[in-house]
PDB file of N, CA and C in Angstrom:
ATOM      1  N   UNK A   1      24.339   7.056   9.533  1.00  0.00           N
ATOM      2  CA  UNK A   1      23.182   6.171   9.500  1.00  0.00           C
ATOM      3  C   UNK A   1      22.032   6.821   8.733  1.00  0.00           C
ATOM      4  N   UNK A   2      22.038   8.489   9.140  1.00  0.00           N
ATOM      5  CA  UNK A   2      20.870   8.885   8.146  1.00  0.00           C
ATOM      6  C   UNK A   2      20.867   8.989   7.171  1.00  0.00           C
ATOM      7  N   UNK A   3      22.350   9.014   6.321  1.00  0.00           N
ATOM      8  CA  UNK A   3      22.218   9.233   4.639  1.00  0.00           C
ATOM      9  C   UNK A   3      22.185   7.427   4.184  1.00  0.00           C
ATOM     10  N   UNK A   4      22.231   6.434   5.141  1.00  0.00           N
ATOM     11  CA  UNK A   4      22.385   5.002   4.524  1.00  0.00           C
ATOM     12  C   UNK A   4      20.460   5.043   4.337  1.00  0.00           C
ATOM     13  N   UNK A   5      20.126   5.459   5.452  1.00  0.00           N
ATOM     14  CA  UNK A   5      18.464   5.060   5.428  1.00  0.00           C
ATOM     15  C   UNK A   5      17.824   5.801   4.051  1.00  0.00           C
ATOM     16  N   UNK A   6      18.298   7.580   3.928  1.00  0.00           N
ATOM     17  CA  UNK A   6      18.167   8.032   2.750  1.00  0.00           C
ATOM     18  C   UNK A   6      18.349   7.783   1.940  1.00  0.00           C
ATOM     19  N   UNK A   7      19.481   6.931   1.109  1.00  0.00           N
ATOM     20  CA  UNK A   7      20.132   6.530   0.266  1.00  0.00           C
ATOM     21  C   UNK A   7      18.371   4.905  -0.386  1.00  0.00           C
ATOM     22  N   UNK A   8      18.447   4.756   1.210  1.00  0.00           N
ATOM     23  CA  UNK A   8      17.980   3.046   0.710  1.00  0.00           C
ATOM     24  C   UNK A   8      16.326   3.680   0.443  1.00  0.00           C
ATOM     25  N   UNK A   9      16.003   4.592   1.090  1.00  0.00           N
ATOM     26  CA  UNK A   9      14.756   5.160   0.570  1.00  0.00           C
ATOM     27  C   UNK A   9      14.777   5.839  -0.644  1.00  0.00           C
ATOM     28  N   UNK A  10      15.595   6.644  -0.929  1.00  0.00           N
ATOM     29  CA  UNK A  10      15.739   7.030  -2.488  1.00  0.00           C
ATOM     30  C   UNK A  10      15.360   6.097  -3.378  1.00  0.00           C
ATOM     31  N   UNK A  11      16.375   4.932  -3.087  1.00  0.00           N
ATOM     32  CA  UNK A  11      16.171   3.746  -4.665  1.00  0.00           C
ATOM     33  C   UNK A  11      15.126   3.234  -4.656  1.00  0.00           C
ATOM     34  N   UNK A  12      14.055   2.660  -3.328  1.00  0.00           N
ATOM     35  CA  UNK A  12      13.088   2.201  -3.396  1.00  0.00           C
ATOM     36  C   UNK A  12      12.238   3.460  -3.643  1.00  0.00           C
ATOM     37  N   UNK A  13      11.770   4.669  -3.841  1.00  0.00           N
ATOM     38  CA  UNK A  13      11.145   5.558  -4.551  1.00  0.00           C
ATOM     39  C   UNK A  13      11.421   5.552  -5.624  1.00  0.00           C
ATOM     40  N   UNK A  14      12.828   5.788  -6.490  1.00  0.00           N
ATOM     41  CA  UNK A  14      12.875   5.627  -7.929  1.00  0.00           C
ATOM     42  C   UNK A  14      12.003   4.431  -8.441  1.00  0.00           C
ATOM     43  N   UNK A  15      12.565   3.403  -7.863  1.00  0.00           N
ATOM     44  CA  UNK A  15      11.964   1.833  -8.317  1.00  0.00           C
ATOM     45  C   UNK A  15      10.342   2.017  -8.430  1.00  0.00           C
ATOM     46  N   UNK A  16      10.112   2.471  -7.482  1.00  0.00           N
ATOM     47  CA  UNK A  16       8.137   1.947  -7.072  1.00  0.00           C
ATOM     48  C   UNK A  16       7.962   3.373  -8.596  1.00  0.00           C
ATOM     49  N   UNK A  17       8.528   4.490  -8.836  1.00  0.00           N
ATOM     50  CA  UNK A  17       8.315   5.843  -9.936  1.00  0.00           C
ATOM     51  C   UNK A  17       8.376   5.037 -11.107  1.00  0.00           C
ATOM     52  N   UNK A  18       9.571   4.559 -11.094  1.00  0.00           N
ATOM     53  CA  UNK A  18       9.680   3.800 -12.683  1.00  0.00           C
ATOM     54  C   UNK A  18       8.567   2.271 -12.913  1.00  0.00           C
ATOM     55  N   UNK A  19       8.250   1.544 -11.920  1.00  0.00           N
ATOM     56  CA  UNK A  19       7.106   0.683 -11.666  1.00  0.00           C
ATOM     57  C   UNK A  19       5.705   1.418 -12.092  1.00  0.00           C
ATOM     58  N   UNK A  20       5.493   2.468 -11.472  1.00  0.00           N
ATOM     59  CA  UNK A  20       4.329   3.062 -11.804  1.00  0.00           C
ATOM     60  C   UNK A  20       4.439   3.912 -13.331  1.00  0.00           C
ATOM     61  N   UNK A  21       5.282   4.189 -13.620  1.00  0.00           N
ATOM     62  CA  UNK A  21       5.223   4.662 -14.880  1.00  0.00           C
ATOM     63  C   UNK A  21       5.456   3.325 -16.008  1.00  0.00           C
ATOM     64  N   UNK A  22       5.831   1.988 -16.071  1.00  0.00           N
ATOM     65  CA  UNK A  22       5.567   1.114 -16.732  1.00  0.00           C
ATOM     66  C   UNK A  22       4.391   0.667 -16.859  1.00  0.00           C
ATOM     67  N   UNK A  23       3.617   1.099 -15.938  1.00  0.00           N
ATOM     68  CA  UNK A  23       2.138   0.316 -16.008  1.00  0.00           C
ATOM     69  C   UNK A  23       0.953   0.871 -17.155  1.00  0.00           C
ATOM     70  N   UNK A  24       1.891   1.881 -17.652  1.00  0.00           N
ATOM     71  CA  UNK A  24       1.139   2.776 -18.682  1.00  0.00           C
ATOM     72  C   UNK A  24       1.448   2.151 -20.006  1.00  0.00           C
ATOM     73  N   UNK A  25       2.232   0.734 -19.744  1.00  0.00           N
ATOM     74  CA  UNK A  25       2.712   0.543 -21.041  1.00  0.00           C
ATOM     75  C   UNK A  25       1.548  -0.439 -21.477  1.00  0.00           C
ATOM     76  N   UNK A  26       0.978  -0.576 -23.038  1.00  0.00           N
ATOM     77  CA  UNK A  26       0.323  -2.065 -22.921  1.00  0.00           C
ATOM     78  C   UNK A  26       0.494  -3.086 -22.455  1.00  0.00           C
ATOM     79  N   UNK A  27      -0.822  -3.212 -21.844  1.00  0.00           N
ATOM     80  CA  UNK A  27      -0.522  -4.957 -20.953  1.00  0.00           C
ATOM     81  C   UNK A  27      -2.251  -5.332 -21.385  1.00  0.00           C
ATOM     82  N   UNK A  28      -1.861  -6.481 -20.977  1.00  0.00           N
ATOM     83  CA  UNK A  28      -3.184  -7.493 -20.853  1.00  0.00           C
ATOM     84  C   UNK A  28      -4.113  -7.524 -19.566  1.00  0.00           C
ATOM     85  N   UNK A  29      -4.560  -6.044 -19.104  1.00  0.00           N
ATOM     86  CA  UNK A  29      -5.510  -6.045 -18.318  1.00  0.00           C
ATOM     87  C   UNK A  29      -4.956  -6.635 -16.642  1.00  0.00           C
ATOM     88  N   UNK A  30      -5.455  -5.908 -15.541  1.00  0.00           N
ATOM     89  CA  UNK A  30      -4.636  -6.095 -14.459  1.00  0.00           C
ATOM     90  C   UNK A  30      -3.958  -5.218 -14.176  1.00  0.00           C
ATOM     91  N   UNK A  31      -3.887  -3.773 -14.314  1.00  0.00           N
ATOM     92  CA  UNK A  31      -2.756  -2.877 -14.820  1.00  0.00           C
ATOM     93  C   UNK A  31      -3.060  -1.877 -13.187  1.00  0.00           C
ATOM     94  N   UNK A  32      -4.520  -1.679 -13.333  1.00  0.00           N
ATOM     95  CA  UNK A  32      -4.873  -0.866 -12.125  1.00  0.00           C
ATOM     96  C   UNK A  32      -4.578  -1.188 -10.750  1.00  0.00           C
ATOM     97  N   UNK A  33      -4.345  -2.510 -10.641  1.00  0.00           N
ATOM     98  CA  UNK A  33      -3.878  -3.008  -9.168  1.00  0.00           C
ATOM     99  C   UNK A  33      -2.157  -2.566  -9.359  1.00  0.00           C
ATOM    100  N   UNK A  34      -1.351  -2.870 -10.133  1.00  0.00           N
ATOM    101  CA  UNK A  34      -0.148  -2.678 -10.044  1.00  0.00           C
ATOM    102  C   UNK A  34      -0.264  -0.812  -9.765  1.00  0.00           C
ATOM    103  N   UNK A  35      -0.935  -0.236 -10.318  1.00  0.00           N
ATOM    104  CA  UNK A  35      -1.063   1.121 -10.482  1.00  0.00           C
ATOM    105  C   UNK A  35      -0.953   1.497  -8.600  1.00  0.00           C
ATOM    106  N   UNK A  36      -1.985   1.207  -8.282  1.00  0.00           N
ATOM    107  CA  UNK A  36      -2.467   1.636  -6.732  1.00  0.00           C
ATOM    108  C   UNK A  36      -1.667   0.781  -6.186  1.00  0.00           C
ATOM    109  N   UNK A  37      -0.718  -0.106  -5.928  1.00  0.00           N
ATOM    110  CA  UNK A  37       0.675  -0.337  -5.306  1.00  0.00           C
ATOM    111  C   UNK A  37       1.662  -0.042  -5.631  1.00  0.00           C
ATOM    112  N   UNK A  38       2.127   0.493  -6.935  1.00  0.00           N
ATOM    113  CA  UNK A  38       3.019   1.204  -6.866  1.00  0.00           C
ATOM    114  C   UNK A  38       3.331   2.423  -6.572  1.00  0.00           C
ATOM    115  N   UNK A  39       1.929   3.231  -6.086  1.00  0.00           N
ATOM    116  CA  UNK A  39       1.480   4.640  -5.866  1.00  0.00           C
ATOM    117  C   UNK A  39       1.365   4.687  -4.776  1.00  0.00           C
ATOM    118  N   UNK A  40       1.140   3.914  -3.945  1.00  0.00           N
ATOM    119  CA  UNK A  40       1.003   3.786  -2.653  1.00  0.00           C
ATOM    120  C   UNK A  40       2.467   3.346  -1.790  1.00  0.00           C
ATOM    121  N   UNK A  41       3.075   2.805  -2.456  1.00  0.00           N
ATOM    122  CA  UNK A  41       4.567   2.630  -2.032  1.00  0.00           C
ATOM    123  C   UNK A  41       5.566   3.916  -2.176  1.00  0.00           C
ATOM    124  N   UNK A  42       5.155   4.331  -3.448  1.00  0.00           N
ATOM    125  CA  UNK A  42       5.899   5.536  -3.375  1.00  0.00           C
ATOM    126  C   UNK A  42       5.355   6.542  -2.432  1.00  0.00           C
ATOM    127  N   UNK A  43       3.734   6.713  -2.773  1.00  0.00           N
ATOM    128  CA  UNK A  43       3.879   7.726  -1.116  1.00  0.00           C
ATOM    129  C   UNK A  43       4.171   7.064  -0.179  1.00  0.00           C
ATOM    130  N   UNK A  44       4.719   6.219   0.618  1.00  0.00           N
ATOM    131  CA  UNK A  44       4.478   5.996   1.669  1.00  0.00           C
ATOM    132  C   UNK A  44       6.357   6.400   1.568  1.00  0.00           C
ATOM    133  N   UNK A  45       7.003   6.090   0.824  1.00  0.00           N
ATOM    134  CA  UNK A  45       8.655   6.841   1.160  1.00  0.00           C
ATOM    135  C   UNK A  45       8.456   8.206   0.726  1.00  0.00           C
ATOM    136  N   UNK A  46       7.480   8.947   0.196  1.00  0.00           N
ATOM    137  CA  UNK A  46       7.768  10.457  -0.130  1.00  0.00           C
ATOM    138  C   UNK A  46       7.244  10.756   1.458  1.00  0.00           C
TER     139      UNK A  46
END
């Protein structure tokens, strides 16, 4: 059970890492809210 919970926390940390590192890409403004939820999701599984 603990490596399924690890496993499912891993991918949702990669996901929210690679989320927060897209937000660096050009966009049309709005960028900082995605920023501070995807940063905040990832700490909250680190």
């Amino acid at each position: 059970m603990r490596v399924v919970l690890a496993l499912g926390l891993l991918a949702l940390a990669a996901f929210c890492a690679f989320g927060f590192l897209a937000t660096y890409e050009p966009m049309d403004g709005g960028a900082l809210g995605w920023r501070i939820g995807y940063g905040a999701a990832l700490a909250a599984c680190t």
